[in-house]
Protein backbone atom coordinates (compact mmCIF):
# COMPACT_ATOMS: atom_id res chain seq x y z
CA UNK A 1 -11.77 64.59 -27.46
CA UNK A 2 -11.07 61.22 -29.35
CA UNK A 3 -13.95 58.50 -28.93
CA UNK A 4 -13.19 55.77 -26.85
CA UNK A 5 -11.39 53.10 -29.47
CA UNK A 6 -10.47 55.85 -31.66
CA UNK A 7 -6.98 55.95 -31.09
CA UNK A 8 -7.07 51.92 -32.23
CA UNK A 9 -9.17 48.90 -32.61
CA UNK A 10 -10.84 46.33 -30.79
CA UNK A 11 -9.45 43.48 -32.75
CA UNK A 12 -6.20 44.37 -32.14
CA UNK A 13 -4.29 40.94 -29.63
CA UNK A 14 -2.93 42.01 -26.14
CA UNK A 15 0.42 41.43 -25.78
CA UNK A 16 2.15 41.39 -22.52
CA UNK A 17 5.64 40.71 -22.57
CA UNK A 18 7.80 40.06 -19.69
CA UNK A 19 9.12 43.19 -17.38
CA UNK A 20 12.47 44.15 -17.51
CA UNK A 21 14.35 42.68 -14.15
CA UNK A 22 17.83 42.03 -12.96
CA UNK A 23 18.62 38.89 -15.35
CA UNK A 24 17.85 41.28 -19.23
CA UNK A 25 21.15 41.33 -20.63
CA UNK A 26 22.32 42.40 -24.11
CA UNK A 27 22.08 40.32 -27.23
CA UNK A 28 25.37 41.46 -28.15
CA UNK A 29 25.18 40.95 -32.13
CA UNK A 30 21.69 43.03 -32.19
CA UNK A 31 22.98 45.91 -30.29
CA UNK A 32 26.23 46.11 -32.48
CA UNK A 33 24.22 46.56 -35.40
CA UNK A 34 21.41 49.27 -33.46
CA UNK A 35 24.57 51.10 -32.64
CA UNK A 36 25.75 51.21 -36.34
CA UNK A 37 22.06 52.22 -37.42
CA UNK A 38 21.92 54.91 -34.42
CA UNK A 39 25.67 56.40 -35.40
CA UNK A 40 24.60 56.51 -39.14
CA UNK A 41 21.33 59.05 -37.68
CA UNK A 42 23.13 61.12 -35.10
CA UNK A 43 26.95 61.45 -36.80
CA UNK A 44 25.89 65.21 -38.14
CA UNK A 45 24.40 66.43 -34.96
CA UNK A 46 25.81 68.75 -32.82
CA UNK A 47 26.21 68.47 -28.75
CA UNK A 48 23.42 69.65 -27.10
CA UNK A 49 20.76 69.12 -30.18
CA UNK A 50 17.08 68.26 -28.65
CA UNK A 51 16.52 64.91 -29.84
CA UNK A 52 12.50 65.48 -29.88
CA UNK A 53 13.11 67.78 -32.95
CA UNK A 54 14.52 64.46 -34.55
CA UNK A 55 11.64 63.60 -36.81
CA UNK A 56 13.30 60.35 -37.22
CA UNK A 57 10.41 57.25 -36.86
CA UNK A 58 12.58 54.48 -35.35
CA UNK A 59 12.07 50.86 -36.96
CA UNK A 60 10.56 48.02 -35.20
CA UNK A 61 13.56 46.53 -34.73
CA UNK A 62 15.13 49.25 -32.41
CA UNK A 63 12.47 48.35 -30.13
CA UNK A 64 11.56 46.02 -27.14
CA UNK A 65 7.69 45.20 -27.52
CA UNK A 66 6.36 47.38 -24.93
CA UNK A 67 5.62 51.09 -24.66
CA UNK A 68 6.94 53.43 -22.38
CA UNK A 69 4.13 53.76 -20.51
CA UNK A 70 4.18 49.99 -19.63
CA UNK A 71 7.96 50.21 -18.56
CA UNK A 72 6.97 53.13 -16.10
CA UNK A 73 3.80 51.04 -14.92
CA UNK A 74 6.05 47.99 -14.44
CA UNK A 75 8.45 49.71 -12.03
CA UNK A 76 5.64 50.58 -9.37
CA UNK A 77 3.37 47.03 -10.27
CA UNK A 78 5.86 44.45 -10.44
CA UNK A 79 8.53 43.89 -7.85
CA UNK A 80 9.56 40.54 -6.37
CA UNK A 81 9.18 42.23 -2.58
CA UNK A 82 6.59 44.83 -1.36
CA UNK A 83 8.12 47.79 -1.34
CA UNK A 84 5.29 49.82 -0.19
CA UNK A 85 4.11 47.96 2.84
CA UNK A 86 7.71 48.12 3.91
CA UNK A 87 7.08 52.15 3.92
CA UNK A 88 3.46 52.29 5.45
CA UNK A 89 5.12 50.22 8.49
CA UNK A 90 7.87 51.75 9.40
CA UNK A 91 7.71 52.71 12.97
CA UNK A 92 9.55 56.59 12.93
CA UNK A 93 9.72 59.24 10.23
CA UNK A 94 13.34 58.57 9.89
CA UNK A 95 12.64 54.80 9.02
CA UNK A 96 9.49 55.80 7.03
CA UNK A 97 11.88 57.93 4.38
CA UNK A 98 14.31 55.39 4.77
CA UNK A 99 11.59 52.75 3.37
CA UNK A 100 10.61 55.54 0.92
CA UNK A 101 14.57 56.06 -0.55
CA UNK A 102 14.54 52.44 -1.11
CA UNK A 103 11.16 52.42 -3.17
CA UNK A 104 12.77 54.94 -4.91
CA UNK A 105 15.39 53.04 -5.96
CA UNK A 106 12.91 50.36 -6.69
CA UNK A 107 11.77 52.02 -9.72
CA UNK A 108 15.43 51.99 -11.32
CA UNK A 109 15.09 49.05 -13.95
CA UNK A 110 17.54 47.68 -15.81
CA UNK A 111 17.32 47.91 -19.53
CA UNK A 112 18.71 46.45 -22.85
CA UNK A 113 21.22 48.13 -24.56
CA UNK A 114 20.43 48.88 -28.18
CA UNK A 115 16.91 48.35 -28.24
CA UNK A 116 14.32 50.89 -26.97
CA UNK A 117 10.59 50.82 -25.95
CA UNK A 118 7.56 52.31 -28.23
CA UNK A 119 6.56 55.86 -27.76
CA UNK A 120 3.36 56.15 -26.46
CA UNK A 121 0.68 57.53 -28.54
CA UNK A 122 -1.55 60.19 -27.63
CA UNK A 123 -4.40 59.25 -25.54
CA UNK A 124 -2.71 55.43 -24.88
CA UNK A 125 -3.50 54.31 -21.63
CA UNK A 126 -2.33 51.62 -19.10
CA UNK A 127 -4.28 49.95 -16.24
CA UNK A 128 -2.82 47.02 -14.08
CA UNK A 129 -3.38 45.73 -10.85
CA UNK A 130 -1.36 44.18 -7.95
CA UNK A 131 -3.12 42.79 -5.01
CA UNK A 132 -5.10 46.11 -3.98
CA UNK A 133 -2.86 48.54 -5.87
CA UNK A 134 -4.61 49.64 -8.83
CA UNK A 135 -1.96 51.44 -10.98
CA UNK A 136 -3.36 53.82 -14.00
CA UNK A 137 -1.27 56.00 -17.08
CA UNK A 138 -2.01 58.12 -19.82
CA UNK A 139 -0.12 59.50 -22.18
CA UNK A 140 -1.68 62.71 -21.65
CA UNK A 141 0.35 64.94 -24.29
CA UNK A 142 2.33 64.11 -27.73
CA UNK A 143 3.84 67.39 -28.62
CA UNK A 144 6.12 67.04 -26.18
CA UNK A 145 5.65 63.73 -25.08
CA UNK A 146 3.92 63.88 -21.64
CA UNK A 147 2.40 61.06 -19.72
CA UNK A 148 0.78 60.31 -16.37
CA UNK A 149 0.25 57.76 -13.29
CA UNK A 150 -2.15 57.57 -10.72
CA UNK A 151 -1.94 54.78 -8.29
CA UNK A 152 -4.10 53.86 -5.52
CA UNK A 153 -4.44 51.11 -2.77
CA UNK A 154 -7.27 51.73 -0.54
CA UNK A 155 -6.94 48.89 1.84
CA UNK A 156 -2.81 50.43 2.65
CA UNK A 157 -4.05 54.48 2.22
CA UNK A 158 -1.75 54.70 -0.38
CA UNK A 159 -1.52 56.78 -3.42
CA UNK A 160 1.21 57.87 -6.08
CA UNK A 161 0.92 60.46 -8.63
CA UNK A 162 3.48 60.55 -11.28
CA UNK A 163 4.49 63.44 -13.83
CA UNK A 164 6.73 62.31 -16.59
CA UNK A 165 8.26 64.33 -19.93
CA UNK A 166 11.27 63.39 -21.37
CA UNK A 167 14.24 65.65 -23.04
CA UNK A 168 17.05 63.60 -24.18
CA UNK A 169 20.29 65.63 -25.46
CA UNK A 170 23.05 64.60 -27.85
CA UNK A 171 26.04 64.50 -25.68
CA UNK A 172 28.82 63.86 -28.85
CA UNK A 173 29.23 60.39 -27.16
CA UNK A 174 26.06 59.61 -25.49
CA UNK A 175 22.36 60.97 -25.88
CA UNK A 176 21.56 61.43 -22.21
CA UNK A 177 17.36 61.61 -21.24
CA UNK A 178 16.65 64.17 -18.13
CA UNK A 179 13.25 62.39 -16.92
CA UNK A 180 11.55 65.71 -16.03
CA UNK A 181 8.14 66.06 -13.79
CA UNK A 182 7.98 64.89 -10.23
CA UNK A 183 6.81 61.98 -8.12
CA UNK A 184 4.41 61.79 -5.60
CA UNK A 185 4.10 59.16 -2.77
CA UNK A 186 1.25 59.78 -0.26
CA UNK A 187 1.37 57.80 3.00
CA UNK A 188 -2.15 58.47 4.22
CA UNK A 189 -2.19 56.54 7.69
CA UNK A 190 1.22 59.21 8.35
CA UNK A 191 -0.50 61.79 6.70
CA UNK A 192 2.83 62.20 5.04
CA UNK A 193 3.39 62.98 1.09
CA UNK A 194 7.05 62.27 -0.67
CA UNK A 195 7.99 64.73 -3.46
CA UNK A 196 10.57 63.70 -5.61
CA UNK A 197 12.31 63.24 -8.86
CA UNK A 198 13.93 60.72 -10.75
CA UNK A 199 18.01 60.50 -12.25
CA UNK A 200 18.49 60.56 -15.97
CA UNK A 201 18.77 57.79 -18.35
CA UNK A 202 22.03 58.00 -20.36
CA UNK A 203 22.76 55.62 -23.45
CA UNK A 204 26.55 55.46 -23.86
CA UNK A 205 28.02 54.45 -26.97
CA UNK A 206 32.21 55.39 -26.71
CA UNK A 207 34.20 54.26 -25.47
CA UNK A 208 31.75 51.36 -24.26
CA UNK A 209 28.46 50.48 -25.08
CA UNK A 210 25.83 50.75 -22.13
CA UNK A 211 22.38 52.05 -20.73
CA UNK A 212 23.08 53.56 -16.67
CA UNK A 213 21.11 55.88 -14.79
CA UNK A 214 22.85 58.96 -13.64
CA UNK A 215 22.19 62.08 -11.52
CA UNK A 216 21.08 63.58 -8.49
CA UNK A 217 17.41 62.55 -6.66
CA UNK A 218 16.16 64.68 -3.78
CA UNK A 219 13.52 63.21 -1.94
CA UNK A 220 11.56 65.55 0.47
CA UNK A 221 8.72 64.97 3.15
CA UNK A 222 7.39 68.51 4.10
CA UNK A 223 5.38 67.35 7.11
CA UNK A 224 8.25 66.09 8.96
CA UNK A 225 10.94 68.00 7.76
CA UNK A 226 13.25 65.48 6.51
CA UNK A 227 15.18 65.34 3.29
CA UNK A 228 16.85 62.58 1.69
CA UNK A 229 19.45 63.77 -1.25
CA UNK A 230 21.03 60.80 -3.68
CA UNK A 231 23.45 60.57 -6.13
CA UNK A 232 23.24 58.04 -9.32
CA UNK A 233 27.11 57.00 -11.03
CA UNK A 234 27.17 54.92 -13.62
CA UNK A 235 29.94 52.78 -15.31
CA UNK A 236 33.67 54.33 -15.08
CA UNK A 237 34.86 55.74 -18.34
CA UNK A 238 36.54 52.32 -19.23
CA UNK A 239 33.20 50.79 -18.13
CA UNK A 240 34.62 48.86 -15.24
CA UNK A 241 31.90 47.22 -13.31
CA UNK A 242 33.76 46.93 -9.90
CA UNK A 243 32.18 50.59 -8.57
CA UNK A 244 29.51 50.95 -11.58
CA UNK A 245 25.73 51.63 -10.76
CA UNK A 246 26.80 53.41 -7.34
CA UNK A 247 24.27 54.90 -5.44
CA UNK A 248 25.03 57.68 -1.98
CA UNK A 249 23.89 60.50 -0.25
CA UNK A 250 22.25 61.65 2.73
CA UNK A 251 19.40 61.94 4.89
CA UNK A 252 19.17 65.11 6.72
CA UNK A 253 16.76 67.39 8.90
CA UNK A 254 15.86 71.07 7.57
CA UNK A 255 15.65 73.55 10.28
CA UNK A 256 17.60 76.54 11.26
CA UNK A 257 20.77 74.46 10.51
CA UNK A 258 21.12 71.11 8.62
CA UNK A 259 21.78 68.13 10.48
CA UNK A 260 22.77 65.06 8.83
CA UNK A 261 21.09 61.73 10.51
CA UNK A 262 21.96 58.84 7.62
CA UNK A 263 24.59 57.81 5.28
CA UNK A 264 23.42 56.15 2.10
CA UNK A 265 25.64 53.70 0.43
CA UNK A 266 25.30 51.00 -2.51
CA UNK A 267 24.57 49.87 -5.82
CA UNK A 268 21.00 50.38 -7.49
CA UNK A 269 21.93 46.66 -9.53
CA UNK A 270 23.05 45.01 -5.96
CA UNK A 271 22.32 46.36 -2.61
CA UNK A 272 21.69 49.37 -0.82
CA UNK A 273 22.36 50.49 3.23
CA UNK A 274 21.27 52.88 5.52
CA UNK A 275 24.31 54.06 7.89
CA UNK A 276 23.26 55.71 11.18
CA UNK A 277 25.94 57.89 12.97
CA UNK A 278 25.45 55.55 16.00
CA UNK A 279 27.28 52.74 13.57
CA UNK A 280 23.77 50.80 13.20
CA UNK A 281 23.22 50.13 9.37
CA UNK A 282 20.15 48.50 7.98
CA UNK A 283 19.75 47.17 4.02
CA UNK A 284 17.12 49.49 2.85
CA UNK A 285 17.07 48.27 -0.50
CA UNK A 286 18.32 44.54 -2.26
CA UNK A 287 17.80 44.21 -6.17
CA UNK A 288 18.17 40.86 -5.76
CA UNK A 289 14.81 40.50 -4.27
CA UNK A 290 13.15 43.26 -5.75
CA UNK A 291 13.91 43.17 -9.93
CA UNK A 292 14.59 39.13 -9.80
CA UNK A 293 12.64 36.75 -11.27
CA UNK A 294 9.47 38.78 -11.89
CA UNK A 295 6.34 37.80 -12.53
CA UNK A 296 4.00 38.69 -16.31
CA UNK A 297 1.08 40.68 -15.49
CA UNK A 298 -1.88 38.69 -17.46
CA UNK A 299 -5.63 39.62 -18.68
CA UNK A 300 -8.15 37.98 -16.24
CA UNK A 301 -11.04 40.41 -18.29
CA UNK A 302 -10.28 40.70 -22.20
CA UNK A 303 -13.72 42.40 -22.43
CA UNK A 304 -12.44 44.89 -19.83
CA UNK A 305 -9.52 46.02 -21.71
CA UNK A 306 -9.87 49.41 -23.79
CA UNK A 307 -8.34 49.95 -27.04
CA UNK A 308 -6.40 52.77 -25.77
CA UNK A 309 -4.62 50.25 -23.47
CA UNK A 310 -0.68 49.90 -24.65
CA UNK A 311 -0.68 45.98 -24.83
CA UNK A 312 -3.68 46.43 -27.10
CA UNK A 313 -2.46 49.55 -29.31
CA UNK A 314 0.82 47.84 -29.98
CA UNK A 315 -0.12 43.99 -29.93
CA UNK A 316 0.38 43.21 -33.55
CA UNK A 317 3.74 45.16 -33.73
CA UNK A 318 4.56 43.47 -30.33
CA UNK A 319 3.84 40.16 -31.94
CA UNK A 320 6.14 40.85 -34.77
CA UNK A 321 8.92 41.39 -32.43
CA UNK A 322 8.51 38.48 -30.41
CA UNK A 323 8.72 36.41 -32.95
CA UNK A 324 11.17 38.34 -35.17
CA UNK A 325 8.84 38.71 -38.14
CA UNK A 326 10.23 42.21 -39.07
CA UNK A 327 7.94 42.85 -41.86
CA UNK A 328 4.75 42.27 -39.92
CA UNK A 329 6.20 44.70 -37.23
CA UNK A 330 7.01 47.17 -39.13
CA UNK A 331 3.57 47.27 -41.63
CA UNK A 332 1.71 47.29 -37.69
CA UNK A 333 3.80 50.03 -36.72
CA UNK A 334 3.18 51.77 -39.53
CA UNK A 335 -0.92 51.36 -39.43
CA UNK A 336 -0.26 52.71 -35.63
CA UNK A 337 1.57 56.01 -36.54
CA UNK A 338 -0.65 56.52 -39.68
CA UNK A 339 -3.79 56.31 -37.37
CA UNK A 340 -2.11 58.83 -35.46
CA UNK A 341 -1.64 61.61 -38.07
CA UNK A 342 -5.44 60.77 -39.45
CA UNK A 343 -6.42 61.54 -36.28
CA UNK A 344 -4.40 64.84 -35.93
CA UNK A 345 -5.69 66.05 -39.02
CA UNK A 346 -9.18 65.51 -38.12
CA UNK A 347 -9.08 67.21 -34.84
CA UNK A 348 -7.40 70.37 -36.84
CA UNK A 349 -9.82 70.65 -39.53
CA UNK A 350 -12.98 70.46 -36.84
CA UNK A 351 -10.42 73.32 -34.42
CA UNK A 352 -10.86 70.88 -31.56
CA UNK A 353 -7.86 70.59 -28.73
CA UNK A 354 -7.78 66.82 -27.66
CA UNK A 355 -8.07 66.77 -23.87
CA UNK A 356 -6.63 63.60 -21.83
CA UNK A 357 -9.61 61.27 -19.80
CA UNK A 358 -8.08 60.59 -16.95
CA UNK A 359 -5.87 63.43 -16.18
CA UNK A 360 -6.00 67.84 -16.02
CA UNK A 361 -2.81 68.98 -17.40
CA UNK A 362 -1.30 71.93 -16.44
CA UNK A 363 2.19 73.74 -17.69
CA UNK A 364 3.53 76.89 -16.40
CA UNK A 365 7.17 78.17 -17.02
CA UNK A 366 8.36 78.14 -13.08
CA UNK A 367 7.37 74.17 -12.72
CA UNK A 368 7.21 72.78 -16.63
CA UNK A 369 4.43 70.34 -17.01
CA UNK A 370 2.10 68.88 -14.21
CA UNK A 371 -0.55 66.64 -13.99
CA UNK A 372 -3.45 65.76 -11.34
CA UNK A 373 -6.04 62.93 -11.82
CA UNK A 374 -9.61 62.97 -12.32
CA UNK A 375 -10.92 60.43 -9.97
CA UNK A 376 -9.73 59.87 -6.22
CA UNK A 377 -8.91 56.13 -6.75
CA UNK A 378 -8.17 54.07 -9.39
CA UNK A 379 -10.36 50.99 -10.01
CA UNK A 380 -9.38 47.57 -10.37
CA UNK A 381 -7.75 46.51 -13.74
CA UNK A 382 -8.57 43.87 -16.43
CA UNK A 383 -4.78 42.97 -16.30
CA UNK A 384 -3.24 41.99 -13.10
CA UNK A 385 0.32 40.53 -11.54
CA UNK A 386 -0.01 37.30 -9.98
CA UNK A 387 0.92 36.95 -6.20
């Protein structure tokens, strides 16, 4: 196993930037000319072609100046409402999944088209706090990428436990990413856990230019039975927005027969309802008040903060970005990857496997890759979301 700092140095600034929310739009003349860079890589591909096996090192200024692991941390630590209380008080089971579907939804994030976020190094870690959730990833495998979230919040019995590996495909025109793994919300005061998955993420580049989330999400609670099943579109083919970023499906009970109970209908960008077959609907979901006007985590302990943490591994390339000094970004990003393969080689010439801190990792060929943490909770962070 790396030494703690190995991975990068102390010195290095941390570098927060802003979480992606419902006002990121496109700078329009910076995504035309990603999208002529991106065409000039992927014009000989074929349909279908794996996009990991693309030994292609992206430059700094395809990126937004976080990692990934920071963009999946962000959808659980930073909303504008409290999603998760809304689930641990829900009065029925039916409500409770309800609560849950919209949570889900929660973590559907806009991004910007054309620019992408860092991949996450091996052993990079990311710890932030809100309130009393204390939110925790790894990146707990490189080859494929692989990473990992734990999440508790003792005072609300909560816990999540997140598996996440990408596999984005060359489409001819689109490169679509099926986020594979599953996602785990425990409601301990129910004694209720929510398995579910997560729709893909498909970059679109003819006949118009856009990032959407598409695909189905089922969403299952084996101690009551109940099964929620939801369906991501994105934009039309002509990209009209009018029915874009539609979200429906069901909520039904698994016994001897199925019985639908709910109707779910909406947008993931706008609102979303729960429709009972009585006529009663309730909004179960409103991006307006969950993605708006966000708030910057920030570093209340800079002595507490690893090296392995993302703001810290990619400060000085995040710093180049932010302040468009492409040279400087690019020489840090450079440094970073370098590091990397140093480190490789080391562990091959001493025959040692690296093995994550904070996570067992497990793959078999029924399930694909899965991941349990260490510890029971997660402690507070050095970086937290103000309230």
């Amino acid at each position: 196993m790396d030494p703690e700092g190995s991975i990068g140095t102390r010195c290095n600034p941390i570098v927060i930037a802003k979480p992606m929310s419902l006002e990121e739009e496109s700078d329009t003349e910076r995504a035309s000319n990603l999208l002529r860079q991106a065409m000039t890589i992927i014009k000989d591909l074929r349909p279908g072609f794996d996009l990991i096996k693309l030994k292609y090192k992206a430059p700094p200024n395809f990126n937004i100046p976080k990692s990934h692991l920071q963009c999946f941390g962000e959808s659980v630590y930073c909303s504008g409402e409290d999603m998760l209380a809304k689930c641990n008080a829900a009065g029925s089971a039916l409500e409770r999944l309800g609560a849950v579907v919209g949570w889900s939804i929660s973590t559907t994030r806009p991004l910007i088209f054309g620019a992408f976020p860092y991949n996450p190094i091996l052993g990079e870690t990311h710890h932030v706090s809100r309130g009393t959730l204390n939110v925790l990833l790894e990146q707990v495998s490189h080859h494929p990428p692989v990473a990992a979230l734990h999440a508790t919040d003792e005072t609300n019995n909560i816990e999540m436990i997140w598996c996440h590996y990408l596999s984005p495909k060359y489409r001819g025109t689109s490169v679509e990413t099926e986020m594979c793994g599953k996602r785990e919300l425990k409601l301990l005061n129910h004694g209720e856990t929510y398995i579910m998955n997560c729709p893909s993420l498909v970059f679109k580049f003819i006949p118009t230019k856009a990032f959407e989330w598409s695909g189905k999400v089922k969403i299952q609670c084996i101690e009551t039975a109940l099964t929620a099943e939801i369906s991501y579109k994105g934009l039309s083919f002509l990209g009209r927005k009018s029915n874009s970023r539609a979200i429906n499906g069901t909520i039904f009970a698994q016994s001897f027969s199925i019985k639908n109970l709910c109707h779910i209908d909406g947008q993931w960008d706008r609102s979303v309802t729960m429709k009972y077959h009585n006529g009663n609907a309730k909004v179960i979901y409103n991006a307006n008040e969950v993605i708006s006007n966000l708030k910057t985590p920030v570093v209340v302990d800079p002595k507490g903060v690893k090296a392995t943490e993302s703001a810290k591994v990619w400060g000085e390339v995040s710093q180049g970005i932010l302040s468009k000094d492409w040279k400087k970004a690019k020489k840090a990003k450079m440094a970073v990857e370098e590091r990397q393969r140093e480190l490789a080689k080391e562990r091959e010439s001493r025959k040692e496997t690296w093995v994550p801190k904070h996570f067992k990792l497990s793959y078999s060929k029924e399930n694909g890759w899965d991941c349990s943490p260490i510890q029971s909770t997660v402690p507070p962070a050095p970086i937290v979301v103000p309230i």
